[in-house]
C-alpha atoms as a PDB file:
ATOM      1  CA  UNK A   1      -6.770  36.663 -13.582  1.00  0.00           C
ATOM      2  CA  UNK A   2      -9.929  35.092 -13.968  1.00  0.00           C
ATOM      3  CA  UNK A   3     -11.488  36.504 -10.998  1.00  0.00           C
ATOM      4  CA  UNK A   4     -11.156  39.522  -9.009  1.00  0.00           C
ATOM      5  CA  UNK A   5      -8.446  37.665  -6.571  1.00  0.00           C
ATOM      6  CA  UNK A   6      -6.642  34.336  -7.895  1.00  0.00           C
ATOM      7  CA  UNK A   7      -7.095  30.664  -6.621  1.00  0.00           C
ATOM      8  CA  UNK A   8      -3.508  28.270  -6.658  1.00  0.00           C
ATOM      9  CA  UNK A   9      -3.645  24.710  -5.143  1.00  0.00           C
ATOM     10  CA  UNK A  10      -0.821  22.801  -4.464  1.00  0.00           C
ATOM     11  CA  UNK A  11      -1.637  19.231  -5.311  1.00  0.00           C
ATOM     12  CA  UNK A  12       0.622  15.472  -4.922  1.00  0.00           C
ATOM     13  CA  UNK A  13       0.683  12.630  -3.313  1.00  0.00           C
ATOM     14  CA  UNK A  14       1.093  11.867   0.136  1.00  0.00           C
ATOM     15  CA  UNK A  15       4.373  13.130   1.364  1.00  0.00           C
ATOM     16  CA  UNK A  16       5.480  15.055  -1.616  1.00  0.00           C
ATOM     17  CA  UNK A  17       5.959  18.557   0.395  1.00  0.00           C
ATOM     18  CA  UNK A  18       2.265  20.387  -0.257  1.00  0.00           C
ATOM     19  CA  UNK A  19       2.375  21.899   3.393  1.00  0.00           C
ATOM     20  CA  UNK A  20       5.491  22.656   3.665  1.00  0.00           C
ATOM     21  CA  UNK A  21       5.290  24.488   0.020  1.00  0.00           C
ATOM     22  CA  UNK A  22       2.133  26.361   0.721  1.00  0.00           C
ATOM     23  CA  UNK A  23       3.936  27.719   3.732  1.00  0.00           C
ATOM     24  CA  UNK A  24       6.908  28.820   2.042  1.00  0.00           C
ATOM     25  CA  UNK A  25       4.656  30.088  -0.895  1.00  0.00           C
ATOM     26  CA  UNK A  26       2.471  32.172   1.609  1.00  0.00           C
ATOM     27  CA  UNK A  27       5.335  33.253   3.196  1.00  0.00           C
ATOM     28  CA  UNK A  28       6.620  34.604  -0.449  1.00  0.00           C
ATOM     29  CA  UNK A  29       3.741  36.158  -0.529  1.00  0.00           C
ATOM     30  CA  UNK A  30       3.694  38.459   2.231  1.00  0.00           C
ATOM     31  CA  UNK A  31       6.717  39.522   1.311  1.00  0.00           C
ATOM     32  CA  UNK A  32       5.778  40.920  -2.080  1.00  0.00           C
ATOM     33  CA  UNK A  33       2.979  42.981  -0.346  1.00  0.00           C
ATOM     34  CA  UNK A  34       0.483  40.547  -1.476  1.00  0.00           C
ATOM     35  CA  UNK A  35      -2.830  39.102   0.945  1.00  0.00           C
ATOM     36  CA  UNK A  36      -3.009  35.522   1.159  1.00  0.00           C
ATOM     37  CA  UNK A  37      -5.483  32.758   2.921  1.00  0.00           C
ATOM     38  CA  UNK A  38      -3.825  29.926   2.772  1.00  0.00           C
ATOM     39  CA  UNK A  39      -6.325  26.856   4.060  1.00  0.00           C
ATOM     40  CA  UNK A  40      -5.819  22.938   3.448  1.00  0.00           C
ATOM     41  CA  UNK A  41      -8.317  20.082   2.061  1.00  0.00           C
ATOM     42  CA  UNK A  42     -10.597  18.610   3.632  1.00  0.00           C
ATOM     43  CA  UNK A  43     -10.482  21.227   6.039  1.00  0.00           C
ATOM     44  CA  UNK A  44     -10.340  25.001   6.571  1.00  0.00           C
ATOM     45  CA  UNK A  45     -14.414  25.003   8.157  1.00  0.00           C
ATOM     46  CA  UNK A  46     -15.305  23.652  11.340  1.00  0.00           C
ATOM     47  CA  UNK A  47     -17.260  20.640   9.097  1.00  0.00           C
ATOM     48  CA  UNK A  48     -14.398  20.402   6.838  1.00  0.00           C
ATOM     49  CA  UNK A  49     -11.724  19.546   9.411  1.00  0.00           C
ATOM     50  CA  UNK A  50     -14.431  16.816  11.272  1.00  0.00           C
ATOM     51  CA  UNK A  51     -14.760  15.533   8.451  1.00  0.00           C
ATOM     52  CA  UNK A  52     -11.064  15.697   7.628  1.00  0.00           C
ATOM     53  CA  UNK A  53     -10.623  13.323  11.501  1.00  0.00           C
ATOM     54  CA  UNK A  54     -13.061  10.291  10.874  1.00  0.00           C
ATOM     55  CA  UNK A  55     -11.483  10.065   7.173  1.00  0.00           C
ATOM     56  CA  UNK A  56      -7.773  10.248   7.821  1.00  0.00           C
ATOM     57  CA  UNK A  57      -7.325   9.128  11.286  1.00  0.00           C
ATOM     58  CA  UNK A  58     -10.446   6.546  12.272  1.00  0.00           C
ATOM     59  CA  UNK A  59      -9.223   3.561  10.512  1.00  0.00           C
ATOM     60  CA  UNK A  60     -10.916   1.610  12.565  1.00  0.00           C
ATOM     61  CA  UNK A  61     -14.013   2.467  10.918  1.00  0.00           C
ATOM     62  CA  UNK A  62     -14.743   0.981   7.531  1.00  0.00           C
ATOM     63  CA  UNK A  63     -15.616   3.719   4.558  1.00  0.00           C
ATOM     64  CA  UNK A  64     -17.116   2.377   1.802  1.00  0.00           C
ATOM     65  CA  UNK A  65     -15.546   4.130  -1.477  1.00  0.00           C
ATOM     66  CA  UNK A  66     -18.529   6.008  -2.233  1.00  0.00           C
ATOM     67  CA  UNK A  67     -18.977   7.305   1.483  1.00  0.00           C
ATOM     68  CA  UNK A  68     -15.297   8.422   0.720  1.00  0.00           C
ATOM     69  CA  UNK A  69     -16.114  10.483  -2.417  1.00  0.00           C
ATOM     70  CA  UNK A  70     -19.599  11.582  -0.529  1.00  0.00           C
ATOM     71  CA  UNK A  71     -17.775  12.977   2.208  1.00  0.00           C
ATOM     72  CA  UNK A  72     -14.953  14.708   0.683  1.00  0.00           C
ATOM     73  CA  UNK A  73     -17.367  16.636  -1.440  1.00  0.00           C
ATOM     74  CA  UNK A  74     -19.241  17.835   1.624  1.00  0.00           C
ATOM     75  CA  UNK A  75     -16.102  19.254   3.205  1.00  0.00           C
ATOM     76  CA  UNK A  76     -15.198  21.284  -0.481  1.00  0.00           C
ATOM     77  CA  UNK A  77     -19.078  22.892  -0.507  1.00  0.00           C
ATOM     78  CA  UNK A  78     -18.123  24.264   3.127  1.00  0.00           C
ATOM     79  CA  UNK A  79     -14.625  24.809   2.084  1.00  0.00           C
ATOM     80  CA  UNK A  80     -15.514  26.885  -1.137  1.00  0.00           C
ATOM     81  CA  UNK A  81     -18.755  28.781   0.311  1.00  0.00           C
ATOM     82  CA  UNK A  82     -16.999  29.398   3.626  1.00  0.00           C
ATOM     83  CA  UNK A  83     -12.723  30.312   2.675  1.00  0.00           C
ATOM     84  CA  UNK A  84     -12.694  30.329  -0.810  1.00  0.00           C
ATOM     85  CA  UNK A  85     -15.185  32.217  -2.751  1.00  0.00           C
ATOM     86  CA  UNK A  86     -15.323  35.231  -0.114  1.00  0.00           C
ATOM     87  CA  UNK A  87     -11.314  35.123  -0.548  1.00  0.00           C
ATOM     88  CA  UNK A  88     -11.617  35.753  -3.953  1.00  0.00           C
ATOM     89  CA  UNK A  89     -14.068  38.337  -3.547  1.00  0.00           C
ATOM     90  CA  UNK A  90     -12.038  40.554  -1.599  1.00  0.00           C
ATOM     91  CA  UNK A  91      -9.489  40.422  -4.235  1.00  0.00           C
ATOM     92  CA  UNK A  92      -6.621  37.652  -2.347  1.00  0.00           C
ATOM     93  CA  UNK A  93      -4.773  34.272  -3.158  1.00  0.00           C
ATOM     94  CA  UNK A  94      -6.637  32.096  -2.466  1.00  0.00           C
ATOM     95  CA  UNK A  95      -3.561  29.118  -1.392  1.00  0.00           C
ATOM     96  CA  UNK A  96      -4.989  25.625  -0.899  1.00  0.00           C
ATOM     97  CA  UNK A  97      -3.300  22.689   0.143  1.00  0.00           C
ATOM     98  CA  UNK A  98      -5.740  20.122  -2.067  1.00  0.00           C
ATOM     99  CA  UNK A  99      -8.724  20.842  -4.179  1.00  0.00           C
ATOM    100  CA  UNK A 100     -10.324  18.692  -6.451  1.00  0.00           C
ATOM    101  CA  UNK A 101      -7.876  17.197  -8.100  1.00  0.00           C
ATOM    102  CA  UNK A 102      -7.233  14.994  -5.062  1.00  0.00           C
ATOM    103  CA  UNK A 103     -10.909  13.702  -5.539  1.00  0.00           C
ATOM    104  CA  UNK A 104     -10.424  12.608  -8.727  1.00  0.00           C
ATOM    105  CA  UNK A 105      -7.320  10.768  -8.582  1.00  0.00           C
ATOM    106  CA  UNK A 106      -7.745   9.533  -4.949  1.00  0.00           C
ATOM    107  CA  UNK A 107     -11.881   8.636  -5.327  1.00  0.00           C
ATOM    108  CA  UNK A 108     -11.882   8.552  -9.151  1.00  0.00           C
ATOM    109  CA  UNK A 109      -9.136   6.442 -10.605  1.00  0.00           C
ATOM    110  CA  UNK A 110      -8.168   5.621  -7.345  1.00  0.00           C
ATOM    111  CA  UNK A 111     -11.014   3.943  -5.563  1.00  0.00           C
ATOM    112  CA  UNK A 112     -12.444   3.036  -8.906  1.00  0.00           C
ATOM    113  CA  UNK A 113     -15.561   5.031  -8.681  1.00  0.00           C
ATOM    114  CA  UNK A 114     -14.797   6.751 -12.420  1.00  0.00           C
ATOM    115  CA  UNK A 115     -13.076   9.983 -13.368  1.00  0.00           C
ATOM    116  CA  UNK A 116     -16.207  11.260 -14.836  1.00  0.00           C
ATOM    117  CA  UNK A 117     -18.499  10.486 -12.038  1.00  0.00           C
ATOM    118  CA  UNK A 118     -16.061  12.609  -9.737  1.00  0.00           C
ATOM    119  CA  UNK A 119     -16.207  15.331 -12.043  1.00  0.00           C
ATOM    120  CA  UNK A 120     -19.457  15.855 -12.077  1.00  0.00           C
ATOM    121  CA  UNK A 121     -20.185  15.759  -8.452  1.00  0.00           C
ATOM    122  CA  UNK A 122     -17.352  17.672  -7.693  1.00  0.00           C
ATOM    123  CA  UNK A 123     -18.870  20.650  -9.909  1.00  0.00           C
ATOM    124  CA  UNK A 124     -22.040  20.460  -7.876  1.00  0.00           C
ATOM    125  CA  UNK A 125     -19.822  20.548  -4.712  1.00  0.00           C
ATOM    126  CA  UNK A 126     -18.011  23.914  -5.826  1.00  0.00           C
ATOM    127  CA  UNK A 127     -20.628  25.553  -8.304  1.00  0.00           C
ATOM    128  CA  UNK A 128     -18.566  24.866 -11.041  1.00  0.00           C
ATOM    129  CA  UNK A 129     -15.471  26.804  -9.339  1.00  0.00           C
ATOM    130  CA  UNK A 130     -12.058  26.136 -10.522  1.00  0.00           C
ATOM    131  CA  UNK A 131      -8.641  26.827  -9.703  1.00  0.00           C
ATOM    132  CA  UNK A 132      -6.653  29.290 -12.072  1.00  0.00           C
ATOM    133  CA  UNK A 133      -3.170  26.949 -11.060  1.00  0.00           C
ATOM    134  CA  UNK A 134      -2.939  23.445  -9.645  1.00  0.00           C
ATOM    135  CA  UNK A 135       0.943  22.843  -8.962  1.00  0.00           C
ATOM    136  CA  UNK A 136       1.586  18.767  -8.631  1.00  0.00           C
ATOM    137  CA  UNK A 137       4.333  18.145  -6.881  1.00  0.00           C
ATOM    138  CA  UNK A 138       5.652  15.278  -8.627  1.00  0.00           C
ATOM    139  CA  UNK A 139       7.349  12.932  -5.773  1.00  0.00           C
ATOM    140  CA  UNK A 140       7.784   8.950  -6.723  1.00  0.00           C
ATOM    141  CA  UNK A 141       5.555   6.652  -4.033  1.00  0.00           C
ATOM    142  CA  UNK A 142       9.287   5.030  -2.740  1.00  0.00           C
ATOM    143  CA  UNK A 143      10.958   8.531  -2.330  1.00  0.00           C
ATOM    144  CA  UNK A 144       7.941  10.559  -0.765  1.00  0.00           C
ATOM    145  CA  UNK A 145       7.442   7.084   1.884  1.00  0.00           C
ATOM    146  CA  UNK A 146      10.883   7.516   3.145  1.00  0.00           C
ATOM    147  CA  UNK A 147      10.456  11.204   3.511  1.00  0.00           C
ATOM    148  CA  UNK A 148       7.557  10.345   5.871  1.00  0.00           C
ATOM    149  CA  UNK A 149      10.061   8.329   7.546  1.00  0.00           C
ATOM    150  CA  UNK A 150      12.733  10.711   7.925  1.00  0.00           C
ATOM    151  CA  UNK A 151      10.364  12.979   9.806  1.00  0.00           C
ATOM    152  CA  UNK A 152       8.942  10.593  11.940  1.00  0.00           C
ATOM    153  CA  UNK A 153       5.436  10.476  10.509  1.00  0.00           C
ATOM    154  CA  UNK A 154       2.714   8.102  11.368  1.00  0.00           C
ATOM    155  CA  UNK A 155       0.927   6.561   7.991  1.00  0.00           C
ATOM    156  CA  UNK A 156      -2.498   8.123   8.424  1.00  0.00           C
ATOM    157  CA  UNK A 157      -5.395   5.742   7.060  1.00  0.00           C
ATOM    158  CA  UNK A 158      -4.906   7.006   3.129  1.00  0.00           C
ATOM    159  CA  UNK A 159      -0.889   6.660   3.407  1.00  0.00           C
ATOM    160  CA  UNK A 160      -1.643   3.076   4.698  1.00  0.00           C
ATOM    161  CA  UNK A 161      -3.514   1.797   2.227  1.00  0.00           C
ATOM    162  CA  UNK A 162       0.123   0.595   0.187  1.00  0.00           C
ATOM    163  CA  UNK A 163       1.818   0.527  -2.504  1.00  0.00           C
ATOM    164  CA  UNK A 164      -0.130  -0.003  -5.395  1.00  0.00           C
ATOM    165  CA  UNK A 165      -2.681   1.786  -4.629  1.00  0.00           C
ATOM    166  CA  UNK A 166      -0.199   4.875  -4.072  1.00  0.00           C
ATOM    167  CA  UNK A 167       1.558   4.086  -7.061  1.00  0.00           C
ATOM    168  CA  UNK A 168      -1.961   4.576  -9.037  1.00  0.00           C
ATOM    169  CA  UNK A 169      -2.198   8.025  -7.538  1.00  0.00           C
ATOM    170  CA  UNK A 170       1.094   9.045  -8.588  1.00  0.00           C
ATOM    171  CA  UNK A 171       0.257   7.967 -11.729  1.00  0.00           C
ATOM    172  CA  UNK A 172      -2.999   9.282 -11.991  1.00  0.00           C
ATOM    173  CA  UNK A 173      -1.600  13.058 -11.239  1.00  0.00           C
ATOM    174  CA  UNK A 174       0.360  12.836 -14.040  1.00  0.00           C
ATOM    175  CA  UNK A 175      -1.929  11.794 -16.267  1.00  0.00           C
ATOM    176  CA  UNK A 176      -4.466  14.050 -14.919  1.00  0.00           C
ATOM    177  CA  UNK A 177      -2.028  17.357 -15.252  1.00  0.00           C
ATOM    178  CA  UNK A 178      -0.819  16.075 -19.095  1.00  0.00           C
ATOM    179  CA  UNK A 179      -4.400  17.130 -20.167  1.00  0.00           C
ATOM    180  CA  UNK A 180      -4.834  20.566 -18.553  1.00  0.00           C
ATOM    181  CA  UNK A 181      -3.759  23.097 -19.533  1.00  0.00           C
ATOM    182  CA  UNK A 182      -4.451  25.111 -15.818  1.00  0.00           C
ATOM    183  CA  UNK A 183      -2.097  22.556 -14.057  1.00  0.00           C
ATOM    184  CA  UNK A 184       1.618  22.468 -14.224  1.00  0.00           C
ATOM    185  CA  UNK A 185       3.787  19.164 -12.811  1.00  0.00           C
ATOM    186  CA  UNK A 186       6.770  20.151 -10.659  1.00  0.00           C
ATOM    187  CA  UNK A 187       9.641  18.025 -10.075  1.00  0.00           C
ATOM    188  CA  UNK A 188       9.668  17.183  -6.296  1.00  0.00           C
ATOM    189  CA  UNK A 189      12.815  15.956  -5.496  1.00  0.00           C
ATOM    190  CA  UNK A 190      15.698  17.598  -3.970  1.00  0.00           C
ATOM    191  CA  UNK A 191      15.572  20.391  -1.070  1.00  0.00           C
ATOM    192  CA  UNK A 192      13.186  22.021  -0.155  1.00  0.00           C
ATOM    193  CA  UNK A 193      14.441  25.002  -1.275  1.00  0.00           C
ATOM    194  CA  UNK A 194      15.157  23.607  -5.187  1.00  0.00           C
ATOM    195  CA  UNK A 195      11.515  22.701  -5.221  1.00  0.00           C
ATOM    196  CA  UNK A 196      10.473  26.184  -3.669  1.00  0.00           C
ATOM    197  CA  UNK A 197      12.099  28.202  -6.719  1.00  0.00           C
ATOM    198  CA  UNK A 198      10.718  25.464  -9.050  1.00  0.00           C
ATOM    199  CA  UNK A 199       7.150  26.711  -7.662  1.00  0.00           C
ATOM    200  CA  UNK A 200       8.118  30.368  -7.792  1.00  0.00           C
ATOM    201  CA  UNK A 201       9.277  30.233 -11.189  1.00  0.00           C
ATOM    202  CA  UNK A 202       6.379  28.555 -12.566  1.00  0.00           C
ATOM    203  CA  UNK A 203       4.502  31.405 -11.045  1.00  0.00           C
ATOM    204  CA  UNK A 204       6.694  34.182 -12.374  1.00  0.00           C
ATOM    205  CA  UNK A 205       5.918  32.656 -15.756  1.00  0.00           C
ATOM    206  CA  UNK A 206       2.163  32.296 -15.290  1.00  0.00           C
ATOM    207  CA  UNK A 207       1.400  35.207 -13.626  1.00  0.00           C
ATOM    208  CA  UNK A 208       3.413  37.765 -14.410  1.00  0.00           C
ATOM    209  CA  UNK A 209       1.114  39.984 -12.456  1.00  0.00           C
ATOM    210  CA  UNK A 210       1.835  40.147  -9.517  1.00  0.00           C
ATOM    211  CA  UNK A 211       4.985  37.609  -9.056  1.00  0.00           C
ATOM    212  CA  UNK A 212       6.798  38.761 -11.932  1.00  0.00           C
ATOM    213  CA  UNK A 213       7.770  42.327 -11.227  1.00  0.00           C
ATOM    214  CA  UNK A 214      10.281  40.603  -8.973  1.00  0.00           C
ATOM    215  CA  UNK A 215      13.056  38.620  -8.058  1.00  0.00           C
ATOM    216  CA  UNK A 216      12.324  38.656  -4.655  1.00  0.00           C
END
């Protein structure tokens, strides 16, 4: 471990299963005697989870790309000085449902505002912190829309923005993950259980310490 506790994020589109997989994961956790904070993106600070409303759920107010990116990074300096880094200090997993990955596909190569640009900004968001796993959950735009549909959700004002642009974030994950070698893609289709043990095994093989004493 790179750090006295270890920091996972479970990363994807919209749809793919991130919530429901943290909560399983945490759950896992527990189990195995291990102490988890498990927190999502934007959110987990009072600042984080305003900011979280006026991005996802005020689409009547137009937010210019850059105001996008600007924001985002304010919620992850509150998110990391507030949850994370004083998770890792006490020695915990440190579970998060989004990190920075989702800045640079969705602001990045999504919005057009350049990989590079996001990168950098990002690192003066989290002083230069960095996940020892991202998991992608790797769910096609089609399947993960009608999985939103099956449970009834409302398209929030990222889900709305259609199909191309959430085709270039599927595709941007991928491409992102190919090149790091701290991120893992996980195949997202099937039950929720299938995907669970995908997750778990990927874990087991990473970290053998602590998940791999066990079948559990």
């Amino acid at each position: 471990m790179s750090r006295a506790g270890l920091f996972l994020v479970l990363e994807g589109g919209e749809g793919v299963g991130k919530t429901t997989h943290a909560l399983l994961l945490a759950d896992w956790f527990a189990s195995l005697g291990l102490t988890v904070t498990r927190a999502r993106e934007p959110g987990g600070t009072r600042l984080g989870e305003a900011i979280r409303h006026v991005l996802l759920h005020h689409r009547d107010l137009a937010i210019p790309p850059e105001s996008e990116l600007l924001l985002m990074l304010a919620a992850r300096a509150a998110f990391v000085r507030e949850v994370v880094r004083p998770a890792l200090a006490r020695g915990e997993i440190m579970l998060s449902d989004r990190f920075e990955y989702s800045t640079f596909v969705y602001q990045g190569l999504g919005r057009g505002l350049g990989l590079e640009r996001a990168r950098q900004l990002n690192a003066f968001a989290t002083g230069g912190l960095r996940p020892d796993l991202v998991v992608v959950l790797d769910l096609p735009p089609a399947g993960a829309a009608a999985r939103r549909r099956r449970e009834g959700r409302t398209d929030d004002r990222i889900e709305g923005e259609g199909e191309g642009f959430l085709t270039r974030i599927h595709e941007g994950y991928r491409a992102l993950a190919a090149g790091d070698p701290h991120a893992v893609v996980v195949d997202g289709q099937g039950t929720s259980e299938e995907v669970q043990e995908r997750i778990r095994s990927v874990l087991r093989a990473r970290f053998p310490e602590p998940f791999g004493s066990t079948e559990g």
